[in-house]
C-alpha atoms as a PDB file:
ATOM      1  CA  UNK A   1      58.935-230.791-159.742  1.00  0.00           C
ATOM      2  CA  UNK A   2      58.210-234.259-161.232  1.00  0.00           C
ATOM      3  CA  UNK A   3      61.583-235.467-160.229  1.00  0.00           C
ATOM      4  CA  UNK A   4      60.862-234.615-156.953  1.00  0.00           C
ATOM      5  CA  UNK A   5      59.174-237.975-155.960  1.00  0.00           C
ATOM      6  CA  UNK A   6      62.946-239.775-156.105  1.00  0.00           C
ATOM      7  CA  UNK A   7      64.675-237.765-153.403  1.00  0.00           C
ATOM      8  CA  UNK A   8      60.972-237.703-151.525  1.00  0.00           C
ATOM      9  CA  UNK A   9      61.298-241.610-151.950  1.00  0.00           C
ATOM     10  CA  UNK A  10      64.656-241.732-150.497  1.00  0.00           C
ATOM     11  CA  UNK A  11      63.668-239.783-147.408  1.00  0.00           C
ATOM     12  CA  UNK A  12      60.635-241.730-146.465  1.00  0.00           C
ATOM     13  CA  UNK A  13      62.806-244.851-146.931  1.00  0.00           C
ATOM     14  CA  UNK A  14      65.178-243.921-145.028  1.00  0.00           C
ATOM     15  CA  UNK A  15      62.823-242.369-142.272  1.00  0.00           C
ATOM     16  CA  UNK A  16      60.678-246.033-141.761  1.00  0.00           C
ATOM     17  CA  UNK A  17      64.791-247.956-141.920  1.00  0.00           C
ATOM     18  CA  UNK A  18      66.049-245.143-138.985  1.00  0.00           C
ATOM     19  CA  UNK A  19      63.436-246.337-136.796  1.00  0.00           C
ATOM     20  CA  UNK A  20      62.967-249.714-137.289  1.00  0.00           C
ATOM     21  CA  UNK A  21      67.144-250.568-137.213  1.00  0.00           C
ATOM     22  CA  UNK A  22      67.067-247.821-134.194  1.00  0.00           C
ATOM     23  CA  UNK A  23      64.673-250.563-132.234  1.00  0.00           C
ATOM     24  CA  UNK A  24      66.480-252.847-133.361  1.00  0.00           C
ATOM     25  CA  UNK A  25      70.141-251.511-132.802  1.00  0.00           C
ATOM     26  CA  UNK A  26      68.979-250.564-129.485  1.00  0.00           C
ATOM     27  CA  UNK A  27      67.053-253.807-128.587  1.00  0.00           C
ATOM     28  CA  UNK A  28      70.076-255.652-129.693  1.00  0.00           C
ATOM     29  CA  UNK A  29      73.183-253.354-127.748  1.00  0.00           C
ATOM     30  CA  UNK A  30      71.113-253.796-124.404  1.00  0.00           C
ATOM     31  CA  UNK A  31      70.272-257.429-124.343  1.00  0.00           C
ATOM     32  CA  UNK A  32      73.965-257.663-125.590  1.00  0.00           C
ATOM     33  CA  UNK A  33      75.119-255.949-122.610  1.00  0.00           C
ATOM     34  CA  UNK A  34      73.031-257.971-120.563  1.00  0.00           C
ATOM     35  CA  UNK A  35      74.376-261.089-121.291  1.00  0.00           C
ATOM     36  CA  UNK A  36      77.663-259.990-120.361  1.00  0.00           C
ATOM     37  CA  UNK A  37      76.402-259.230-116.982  1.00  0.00           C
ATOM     38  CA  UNK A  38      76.486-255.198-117.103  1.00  0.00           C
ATOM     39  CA  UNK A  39      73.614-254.225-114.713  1.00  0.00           C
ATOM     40  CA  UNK A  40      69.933-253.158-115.972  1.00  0.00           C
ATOM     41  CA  UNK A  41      70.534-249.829-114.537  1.00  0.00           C
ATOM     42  CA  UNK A  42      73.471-249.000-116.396  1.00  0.00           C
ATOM     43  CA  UNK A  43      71.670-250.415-119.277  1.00  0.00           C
ATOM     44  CA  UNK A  44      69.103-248.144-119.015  1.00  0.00           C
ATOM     45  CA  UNK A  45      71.179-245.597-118.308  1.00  0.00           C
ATOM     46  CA  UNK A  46      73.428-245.601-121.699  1.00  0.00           C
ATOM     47  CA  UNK A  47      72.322-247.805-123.959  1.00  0.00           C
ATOM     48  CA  UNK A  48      68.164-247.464-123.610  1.00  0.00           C
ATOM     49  CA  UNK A  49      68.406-243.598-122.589  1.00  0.00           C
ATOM     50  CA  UNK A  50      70.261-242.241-125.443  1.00  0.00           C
ATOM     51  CA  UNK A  51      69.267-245.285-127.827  1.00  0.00           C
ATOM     52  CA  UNK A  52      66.780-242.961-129.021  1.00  0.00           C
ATOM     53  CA  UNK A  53      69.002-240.341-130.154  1.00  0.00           C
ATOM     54  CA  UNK A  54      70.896-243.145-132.964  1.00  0.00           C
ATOM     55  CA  UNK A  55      69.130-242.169-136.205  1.00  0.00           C
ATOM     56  CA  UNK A  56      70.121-238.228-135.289  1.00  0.00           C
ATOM     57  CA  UNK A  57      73.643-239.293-134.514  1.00  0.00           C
ATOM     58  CA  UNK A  58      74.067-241.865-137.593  1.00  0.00           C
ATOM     59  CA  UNK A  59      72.502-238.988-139.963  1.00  0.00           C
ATOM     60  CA  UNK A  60      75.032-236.553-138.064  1.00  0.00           C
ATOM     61  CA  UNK A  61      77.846-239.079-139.353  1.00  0.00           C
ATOM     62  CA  UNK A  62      77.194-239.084-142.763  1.00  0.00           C
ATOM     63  CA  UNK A  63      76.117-235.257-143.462  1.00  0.00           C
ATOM     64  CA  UNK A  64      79.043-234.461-141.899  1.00  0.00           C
ATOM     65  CA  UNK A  65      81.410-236.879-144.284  1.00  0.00           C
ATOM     66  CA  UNK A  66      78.952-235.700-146.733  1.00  0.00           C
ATOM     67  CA  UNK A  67      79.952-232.025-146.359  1.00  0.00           C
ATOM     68  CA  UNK A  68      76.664-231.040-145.242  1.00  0.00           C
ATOM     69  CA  UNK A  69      77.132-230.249-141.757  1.00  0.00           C
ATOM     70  CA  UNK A  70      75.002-227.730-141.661  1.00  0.00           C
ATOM     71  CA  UNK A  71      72.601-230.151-141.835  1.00  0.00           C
ATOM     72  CA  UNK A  72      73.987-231.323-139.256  1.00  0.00           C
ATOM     73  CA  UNK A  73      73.354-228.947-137.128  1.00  0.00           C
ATOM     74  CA  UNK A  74      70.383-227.994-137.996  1.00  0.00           C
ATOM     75  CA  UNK A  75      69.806-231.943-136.980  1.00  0.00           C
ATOM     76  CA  UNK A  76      70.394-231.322-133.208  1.00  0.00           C
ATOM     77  CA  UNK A  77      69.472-227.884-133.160  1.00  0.00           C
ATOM     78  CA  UNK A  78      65.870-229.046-134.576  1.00  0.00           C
ATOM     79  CA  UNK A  79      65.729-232.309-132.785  1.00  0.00           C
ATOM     80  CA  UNK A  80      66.023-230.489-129.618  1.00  0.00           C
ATOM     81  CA  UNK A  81      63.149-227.945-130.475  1.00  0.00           C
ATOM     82  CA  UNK A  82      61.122-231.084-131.150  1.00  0.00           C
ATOM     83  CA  UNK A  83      62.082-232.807-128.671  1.00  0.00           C
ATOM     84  CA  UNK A  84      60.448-229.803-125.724  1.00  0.00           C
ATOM     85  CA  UNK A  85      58.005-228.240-127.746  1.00  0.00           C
ATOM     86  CA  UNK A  86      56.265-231.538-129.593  1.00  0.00           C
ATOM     87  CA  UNK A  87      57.366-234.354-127.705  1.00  0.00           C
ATOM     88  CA  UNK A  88      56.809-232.946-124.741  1.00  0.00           C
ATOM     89  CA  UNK A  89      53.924-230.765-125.172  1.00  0.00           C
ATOM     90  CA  UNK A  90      52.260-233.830-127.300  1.00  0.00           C
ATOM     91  CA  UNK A  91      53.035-235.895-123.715  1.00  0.00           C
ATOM     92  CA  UNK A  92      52.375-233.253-121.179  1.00  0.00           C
ATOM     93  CA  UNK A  93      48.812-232.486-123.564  1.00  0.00           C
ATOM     94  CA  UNK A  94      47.620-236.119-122.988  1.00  0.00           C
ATOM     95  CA  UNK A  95      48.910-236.650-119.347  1.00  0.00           C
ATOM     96  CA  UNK A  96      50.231-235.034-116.199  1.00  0.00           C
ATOM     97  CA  UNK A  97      53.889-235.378-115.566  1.00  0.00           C
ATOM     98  CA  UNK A  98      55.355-235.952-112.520  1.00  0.00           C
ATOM     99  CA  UNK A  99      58.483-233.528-111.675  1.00  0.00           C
ATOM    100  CA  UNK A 100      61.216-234.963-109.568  1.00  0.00           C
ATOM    101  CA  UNK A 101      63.597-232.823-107.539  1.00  0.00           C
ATOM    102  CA  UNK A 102      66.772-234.176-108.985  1.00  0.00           C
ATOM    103  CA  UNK A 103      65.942-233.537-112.421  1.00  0.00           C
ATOM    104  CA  UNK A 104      65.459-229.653-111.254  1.00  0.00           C
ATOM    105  CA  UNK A 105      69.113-230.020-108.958  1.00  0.00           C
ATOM    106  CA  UNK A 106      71.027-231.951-111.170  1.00  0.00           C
ATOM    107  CA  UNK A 107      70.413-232.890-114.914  1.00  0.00           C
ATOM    108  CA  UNK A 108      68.266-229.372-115.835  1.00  0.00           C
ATOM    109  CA  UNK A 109      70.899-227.247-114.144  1.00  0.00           C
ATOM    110  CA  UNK A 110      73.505-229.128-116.379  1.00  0.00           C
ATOM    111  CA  UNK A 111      71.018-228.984-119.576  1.00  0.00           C
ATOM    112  CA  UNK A 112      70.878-225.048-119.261  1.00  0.00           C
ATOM    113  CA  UNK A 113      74.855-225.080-118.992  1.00  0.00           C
ATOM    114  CA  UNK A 114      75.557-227.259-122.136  1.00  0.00           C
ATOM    115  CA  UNK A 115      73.057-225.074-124.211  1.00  0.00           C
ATOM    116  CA  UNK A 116      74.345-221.762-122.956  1.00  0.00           C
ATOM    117  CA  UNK A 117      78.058-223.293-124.014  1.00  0.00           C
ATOM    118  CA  UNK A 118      76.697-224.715-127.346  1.00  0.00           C
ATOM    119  CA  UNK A 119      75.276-220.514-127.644  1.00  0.00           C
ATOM    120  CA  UNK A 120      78.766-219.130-126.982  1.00  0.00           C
ATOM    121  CA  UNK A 121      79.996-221.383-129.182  1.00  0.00           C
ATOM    122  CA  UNK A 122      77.851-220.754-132.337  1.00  0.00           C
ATOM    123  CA  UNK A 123      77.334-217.089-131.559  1.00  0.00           C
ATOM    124  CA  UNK A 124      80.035-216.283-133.991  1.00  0.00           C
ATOM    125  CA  UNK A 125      78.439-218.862-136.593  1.00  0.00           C
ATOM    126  CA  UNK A 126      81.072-220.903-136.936  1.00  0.00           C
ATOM    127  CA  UNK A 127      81.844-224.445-135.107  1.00  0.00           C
ATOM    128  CA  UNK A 128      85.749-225.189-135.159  1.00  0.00           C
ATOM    129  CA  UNK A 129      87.189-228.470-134.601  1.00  0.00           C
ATOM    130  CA  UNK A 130      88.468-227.834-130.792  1.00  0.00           C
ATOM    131  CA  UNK A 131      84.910-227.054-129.701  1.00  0.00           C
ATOM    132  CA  UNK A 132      83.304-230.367-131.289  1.00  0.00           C
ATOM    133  CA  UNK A 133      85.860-232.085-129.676  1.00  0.00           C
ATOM    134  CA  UNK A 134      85.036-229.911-126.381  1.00  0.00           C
ATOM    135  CA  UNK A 135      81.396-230.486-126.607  1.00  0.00           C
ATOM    136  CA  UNK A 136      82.033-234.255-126.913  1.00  0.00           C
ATOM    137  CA  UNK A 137      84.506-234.214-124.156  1.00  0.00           C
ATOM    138  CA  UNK A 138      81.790-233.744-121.569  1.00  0.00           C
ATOM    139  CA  UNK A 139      79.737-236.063-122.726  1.00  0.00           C
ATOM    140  CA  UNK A 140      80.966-238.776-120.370  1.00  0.00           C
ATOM    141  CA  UNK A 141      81.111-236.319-117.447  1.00  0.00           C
ATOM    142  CA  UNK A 142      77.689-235.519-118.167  1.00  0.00           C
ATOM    143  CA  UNK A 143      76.687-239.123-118.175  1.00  0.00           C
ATOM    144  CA  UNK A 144      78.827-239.862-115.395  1.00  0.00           C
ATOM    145  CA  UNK A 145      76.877-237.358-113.400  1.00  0.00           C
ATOM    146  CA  UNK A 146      73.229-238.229-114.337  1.00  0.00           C
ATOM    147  CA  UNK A 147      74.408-242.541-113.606  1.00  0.00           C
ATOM    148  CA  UNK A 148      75.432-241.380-110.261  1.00  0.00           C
ATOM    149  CA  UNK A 149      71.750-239.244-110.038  1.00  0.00           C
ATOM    150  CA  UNK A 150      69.966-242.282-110.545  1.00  0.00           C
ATOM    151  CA  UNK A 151      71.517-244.616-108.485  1.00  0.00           C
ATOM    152  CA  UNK A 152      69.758-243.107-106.066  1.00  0.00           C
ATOM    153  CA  UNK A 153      66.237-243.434-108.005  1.00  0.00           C
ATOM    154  CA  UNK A 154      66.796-246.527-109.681  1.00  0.00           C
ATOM    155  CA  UNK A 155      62.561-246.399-109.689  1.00  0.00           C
ATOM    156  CA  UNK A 156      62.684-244.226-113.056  1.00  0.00           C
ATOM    157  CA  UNK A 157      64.703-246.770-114.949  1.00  0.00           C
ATOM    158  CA  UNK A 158      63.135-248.532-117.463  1.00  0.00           C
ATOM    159  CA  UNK A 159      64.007-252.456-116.665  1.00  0.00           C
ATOM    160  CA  UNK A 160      62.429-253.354-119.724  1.00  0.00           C
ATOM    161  CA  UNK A 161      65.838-255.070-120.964  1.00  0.00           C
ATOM    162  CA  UNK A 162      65.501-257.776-124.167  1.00  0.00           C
ATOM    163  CA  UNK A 163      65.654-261.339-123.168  1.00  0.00           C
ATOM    164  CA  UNK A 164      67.853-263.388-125.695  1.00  0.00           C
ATOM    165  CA  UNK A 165      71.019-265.305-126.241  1.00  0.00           C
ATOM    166  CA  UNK A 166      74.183-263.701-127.171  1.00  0.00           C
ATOM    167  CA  UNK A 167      74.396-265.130-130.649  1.00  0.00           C
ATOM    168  CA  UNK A 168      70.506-263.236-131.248  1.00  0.00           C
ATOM    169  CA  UNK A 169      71.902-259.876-129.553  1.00  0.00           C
ATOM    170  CA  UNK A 170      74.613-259.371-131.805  1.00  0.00           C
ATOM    171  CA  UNK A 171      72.994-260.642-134.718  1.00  0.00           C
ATOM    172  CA  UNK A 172      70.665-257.967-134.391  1.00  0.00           C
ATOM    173  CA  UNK A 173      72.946-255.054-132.835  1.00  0.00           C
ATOM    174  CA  UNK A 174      74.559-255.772-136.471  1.00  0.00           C
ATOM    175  CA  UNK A 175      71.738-255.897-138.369  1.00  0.00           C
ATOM    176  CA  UNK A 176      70.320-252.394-136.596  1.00  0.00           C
ATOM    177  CA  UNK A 177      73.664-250.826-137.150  1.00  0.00           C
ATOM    178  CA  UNK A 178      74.071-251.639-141.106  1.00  0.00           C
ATOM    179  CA  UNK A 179      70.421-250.608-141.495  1.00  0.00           C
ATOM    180  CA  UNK A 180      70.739-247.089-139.503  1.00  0.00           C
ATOM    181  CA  UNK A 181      73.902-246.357-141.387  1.00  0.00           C
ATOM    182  CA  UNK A 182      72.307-247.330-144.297  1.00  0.00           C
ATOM    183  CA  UNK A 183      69.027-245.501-144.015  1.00  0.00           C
ATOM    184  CA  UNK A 184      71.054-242.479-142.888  1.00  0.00           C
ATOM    185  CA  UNK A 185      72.637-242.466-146.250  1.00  0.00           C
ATOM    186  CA  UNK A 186      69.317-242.429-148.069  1.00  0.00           C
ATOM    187  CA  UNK A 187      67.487-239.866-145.966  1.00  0.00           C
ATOM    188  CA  UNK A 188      70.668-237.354-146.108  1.00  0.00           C
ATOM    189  CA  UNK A 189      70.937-237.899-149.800  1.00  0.00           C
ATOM    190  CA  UNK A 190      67.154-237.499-150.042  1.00  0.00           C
ATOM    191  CA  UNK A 191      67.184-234.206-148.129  1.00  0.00           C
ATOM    192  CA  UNK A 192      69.697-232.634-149.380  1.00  0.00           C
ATOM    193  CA  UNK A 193      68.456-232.944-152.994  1.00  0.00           C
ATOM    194  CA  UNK A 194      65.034-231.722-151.527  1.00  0.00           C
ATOM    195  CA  UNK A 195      66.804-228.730-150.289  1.00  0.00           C
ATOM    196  CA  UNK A 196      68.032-227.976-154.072  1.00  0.00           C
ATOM    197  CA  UNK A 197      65.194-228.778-155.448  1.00  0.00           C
ATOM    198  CA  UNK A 198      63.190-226.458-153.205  1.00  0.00           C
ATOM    199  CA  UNK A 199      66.024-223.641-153.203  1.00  0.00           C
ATOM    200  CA  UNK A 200      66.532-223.229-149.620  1.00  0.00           C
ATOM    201  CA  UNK A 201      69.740-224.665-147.593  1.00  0.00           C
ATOM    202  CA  UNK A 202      70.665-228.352-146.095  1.00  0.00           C
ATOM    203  CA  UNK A 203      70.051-226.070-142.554  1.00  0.00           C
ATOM    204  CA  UNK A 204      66.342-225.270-143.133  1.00  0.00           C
ATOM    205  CA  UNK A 205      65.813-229.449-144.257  1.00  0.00           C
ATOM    206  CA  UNK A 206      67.667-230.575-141.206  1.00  0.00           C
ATOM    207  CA  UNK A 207      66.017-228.353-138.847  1.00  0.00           C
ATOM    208  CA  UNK A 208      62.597-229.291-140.504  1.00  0.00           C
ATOM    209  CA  UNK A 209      62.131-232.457-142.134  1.00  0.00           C
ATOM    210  CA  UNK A 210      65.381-234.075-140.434  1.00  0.00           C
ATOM    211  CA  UNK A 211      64.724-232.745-136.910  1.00  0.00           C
ATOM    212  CA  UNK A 212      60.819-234.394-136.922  1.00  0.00           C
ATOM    213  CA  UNK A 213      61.760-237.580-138.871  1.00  0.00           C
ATOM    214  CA  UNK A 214      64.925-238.532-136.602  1.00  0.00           C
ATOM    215  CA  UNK A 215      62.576-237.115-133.476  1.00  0.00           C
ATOM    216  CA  UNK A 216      59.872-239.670-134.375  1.00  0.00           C
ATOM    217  CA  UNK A 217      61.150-242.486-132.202  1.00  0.00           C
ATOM    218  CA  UNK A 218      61.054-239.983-128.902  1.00  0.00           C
ATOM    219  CA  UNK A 219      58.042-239.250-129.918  1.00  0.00           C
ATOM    220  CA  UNK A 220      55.812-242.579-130.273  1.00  0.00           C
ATOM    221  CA  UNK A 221      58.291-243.700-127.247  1.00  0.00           C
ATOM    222  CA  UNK A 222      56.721-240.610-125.120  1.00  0.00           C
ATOM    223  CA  UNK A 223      53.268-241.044-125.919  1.00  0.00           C
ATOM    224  CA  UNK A 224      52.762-245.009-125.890  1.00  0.00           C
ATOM    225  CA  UNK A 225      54.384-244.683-122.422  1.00  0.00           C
ATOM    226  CA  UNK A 226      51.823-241.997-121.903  1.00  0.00           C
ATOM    227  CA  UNK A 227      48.788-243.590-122.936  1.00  0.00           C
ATOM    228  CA  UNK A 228      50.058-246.446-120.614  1.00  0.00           C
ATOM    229  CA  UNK A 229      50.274-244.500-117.856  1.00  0.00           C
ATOM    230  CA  UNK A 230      54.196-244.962-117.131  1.00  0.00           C
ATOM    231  CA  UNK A 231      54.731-240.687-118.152  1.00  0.00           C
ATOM    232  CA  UNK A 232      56.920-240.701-114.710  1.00  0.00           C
ATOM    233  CA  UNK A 233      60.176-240.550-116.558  1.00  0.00           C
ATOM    234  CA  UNK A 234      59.111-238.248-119.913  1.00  0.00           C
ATOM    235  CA  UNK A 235      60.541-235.264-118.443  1.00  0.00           C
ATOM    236  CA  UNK A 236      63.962-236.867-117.961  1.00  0.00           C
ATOM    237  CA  UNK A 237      64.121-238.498-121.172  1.00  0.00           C
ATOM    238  CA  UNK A 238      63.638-235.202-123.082  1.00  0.00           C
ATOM    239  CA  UNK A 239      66.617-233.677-121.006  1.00  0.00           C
ATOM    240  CA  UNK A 240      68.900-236.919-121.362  1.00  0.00           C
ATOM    241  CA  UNK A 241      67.999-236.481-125.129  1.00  0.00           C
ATOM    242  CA  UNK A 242      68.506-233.097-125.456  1.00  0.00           C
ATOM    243  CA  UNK A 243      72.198-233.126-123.718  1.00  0.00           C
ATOM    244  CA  UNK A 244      72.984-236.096-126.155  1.00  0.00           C
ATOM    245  CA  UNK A 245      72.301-234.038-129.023  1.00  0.00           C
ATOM    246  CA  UNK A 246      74.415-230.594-128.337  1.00  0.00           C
ATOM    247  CA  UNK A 247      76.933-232.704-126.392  1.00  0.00           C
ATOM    248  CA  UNK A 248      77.423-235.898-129.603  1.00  0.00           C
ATOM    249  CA  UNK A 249      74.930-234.744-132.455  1.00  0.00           C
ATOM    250  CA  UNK A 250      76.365-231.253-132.821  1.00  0.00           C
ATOM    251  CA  UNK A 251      80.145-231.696-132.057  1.00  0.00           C
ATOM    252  CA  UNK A 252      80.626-234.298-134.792  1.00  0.00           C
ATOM    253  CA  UNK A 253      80.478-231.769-137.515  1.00  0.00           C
ATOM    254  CA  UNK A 254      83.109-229.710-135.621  1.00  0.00           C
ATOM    255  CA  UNK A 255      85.041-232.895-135.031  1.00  0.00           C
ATOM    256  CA  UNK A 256      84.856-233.909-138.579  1.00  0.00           C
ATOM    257  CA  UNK A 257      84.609-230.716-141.188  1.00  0.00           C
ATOM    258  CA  UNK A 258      84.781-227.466-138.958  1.00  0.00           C
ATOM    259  CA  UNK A 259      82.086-225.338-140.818  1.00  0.00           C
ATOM    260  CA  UNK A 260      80.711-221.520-141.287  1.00  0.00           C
ATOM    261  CA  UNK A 261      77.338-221.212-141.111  1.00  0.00           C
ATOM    262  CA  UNK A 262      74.409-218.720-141.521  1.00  0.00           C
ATOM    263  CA  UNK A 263      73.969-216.072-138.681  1.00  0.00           C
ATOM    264  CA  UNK A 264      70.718-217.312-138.678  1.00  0.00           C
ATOM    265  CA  UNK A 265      71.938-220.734-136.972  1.00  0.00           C
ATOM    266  CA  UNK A 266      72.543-218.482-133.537  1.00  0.00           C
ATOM    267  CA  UNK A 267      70.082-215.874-133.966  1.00  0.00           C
ATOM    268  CA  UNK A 268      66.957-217.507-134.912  1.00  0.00           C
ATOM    269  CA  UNK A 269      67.357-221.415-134.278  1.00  0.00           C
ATOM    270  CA  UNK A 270      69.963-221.446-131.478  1.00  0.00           C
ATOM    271  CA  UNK A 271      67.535-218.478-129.284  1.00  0.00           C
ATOM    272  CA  UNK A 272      64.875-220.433-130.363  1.00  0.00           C
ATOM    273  CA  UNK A 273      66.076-223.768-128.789  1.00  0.00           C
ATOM    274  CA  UNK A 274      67.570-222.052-125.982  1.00  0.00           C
ATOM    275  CA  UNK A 275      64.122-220.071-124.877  1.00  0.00           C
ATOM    276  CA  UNK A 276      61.690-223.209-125.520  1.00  0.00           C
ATOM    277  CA  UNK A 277      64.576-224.902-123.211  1.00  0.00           C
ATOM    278  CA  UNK A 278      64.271-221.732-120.572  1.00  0.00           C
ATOM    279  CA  UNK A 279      60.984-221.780-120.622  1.00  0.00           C
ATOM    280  CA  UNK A 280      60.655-225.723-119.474  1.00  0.00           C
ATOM    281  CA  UNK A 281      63.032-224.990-117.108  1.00  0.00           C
ATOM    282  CA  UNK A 282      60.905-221.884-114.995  1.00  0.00           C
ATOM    283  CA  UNK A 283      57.832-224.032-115.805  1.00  0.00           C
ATOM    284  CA  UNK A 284      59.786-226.776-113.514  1.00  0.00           C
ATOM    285  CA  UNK A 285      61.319-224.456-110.864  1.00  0.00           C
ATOM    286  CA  UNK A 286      57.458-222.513-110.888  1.00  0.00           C
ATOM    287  CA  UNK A 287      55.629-226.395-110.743  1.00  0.00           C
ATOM    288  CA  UNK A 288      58.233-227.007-107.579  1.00  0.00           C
ATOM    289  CA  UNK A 289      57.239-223.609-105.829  1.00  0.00           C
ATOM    290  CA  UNK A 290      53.419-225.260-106.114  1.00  0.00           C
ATOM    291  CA  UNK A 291      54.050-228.091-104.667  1.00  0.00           C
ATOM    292  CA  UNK A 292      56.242-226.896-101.820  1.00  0.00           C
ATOM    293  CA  UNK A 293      53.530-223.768-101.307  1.00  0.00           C
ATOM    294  CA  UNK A 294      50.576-226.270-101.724  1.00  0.00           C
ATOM    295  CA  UNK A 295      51.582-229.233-100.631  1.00  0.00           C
ATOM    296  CA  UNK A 296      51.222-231.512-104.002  1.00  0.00           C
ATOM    297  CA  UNK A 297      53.125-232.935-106.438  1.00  0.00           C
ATOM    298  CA  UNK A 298      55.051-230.827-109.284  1.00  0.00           C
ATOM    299  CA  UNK A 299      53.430-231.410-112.413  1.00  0.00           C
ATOM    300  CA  UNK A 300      53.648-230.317-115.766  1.00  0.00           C
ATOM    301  CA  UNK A 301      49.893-230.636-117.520  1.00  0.00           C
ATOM    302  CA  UNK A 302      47.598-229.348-120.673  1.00  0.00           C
ATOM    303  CA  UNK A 303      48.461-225.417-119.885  1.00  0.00           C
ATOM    304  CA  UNK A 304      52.285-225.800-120.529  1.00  0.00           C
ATOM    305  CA  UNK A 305      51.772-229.086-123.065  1.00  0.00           C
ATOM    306  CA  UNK A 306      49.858-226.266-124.924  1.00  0.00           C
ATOM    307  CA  UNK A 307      52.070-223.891-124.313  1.00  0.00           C
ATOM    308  CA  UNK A 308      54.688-225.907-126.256  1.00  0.00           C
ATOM    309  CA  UNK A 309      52.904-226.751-128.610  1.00  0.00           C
ATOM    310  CA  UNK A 310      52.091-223.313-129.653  1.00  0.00           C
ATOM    311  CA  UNK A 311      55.648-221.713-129.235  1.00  0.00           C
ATOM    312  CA  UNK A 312      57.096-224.477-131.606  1.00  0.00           C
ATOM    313  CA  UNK A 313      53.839-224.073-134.468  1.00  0.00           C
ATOM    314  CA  UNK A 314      55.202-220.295-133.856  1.00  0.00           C
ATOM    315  CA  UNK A 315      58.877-221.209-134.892  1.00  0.00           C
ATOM    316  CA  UNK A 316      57.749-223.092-137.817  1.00  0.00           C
ATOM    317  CA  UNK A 317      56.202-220.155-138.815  1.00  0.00           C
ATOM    318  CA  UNK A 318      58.784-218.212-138.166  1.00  0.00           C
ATOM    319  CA  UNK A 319      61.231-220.529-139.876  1.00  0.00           C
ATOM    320  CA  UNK A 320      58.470-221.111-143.188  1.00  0.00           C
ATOM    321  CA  UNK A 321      56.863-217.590-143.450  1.00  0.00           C
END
């Protein structure tokens, strides 16, 4: 156990580089884009939406050309559980969040169709190289859908775009990138010596340790906006996130080294993710019915935030005990 504090080392190192470059990277892309003259929507859209979601797709990357992919996996699948039951219940704990009706007609309908696909397609515990390449396939359609969604509510956009020349943006869009990459080496390297050390498997690590640690950015991103008051756009970022990571984070292991993996992926941590995500979804639909029946705003508030928060502690336990 005294060699432990090496691979600890290289995970906390590589946690504080994901989410500094991530800022970075992110900060960099979109003022980047800006100076070309791409609109602030579409900025917010792509580059700001899923910038968040970097350090799990970088650390997808390299487990992946590492040969742990079901780390992987266990990346998104994890990410996603933090993602509704922390994130969210952390947010919707501190403040009330607004629901708006698109997000129940057009980006939640297409969340609960992407999971139950990623279900089908783990059910038999194995992810092959034509469904990665499936799963990333609609990726664009999915985006292309949500752009055209908020076109017509370009008021829960975040404009809050970097101002800076060209020369700055790309010196830090490089600078993020080398750094994520980078960190993402250290933290996989990290974690999967943890997971020897500890005798359990690269899944457990990157549905545990992984899943928080690359989560981290949603989640101080969730509740500074929060505390601030702009929470009018949480409930969309969590689903934007959440299709990012079955539809990019999960297929490049399929893409890259098609993998078996432990029944356990599908029956405990896929059913897992995909009742949190049913559950959010009827809490939506039910916070609609309210307001329709009552005549004021869908809302999401402590009851459900602590809802969450108490179905994920039960996971852990279930995932620990």
């Amino acid at each position: 156990m005294a060699q432990l504090w090496f691979p600890a080392l290289l995970v906390l190192i590589g946690f504080i580089g994901l989410i500094w470059s991530a800022d970075k990277f992110v900060a960099g892309s979109a003022a980047m884009a800006n100076t070309f003259g791409i609109s602030k929507l579409i900025i917010g859209l792509t580059i700001v939406a899923f910038g968040t979601s970097a350090p799990e797709v970088v650390v997808s990357l390299n487990a992946a050309l590492r040969g742990a992919g079901d780390l992987a996996v266990g990346n998104a699948l994890g990410s996603n559980l933090a993602n509704i039951g922390l994130v969210l219940g952390v947010t919707a704990f501190i403040a009330v969040l607004p629901v708006q009706d698109h997000l129940l007609k057009i980006e939640l309908p297409i969340l609960l169709f992407v999971t139950a696909l990623a279900g089908w397609f783990l059910s038999d515990a194995n992810l092959s190289h034509q469904e990665g390449w499936i799963l990333l396939a609609l990726l664009p359609c999915v985006m292309g859908l949500i752009i055209w969604s908020k076109r017509h509510h370009p008021e829960e956009v975040e404009d809050e775009i970097p101002v800076m020349s060209r020369g700055a943006a790309i010196a830090w869009f490089m600078l993020g990138l080398i750094i994520l990459i980078i960190s993402s080496d250290l933290l996989v390297r990290g974690a999967s010596e943890l997971a020897l050390a500890f005798g359990v498997s690269p899944l457990v690590i990157g549905l545990t340790v992984v899943a928080v640690g690359t989560s981290l950015p949603e989640l101080a991103a969730s509740v500074t906006s929060a505390i601030k008051g702009h929470y009018d756009i949480a409930i969309g970022n969590v689903i934007g996130s959440n299709l990012f990571n079955i539809l990019a984070v999960m297929a490049i292991p399929g893409i890259i080294a098609p993998l078996d993996m432990e029944h356990a992926v599908f029956n405990r941590d896929f059913l897992a993710m995909g009742a949190l995500t049913l559950i959010l979804a009827i809490a939506l639909y039910v916070s609609l019915l309210a307001r329709r029946n009552k005549t004021r705003g869908a809302a999401l508030g402590k009851p459900i935030g602590a809802l969450l928060l108490a179905l994920y502690a039960g996971y852990y336990v279930l995932l620990l005990g």
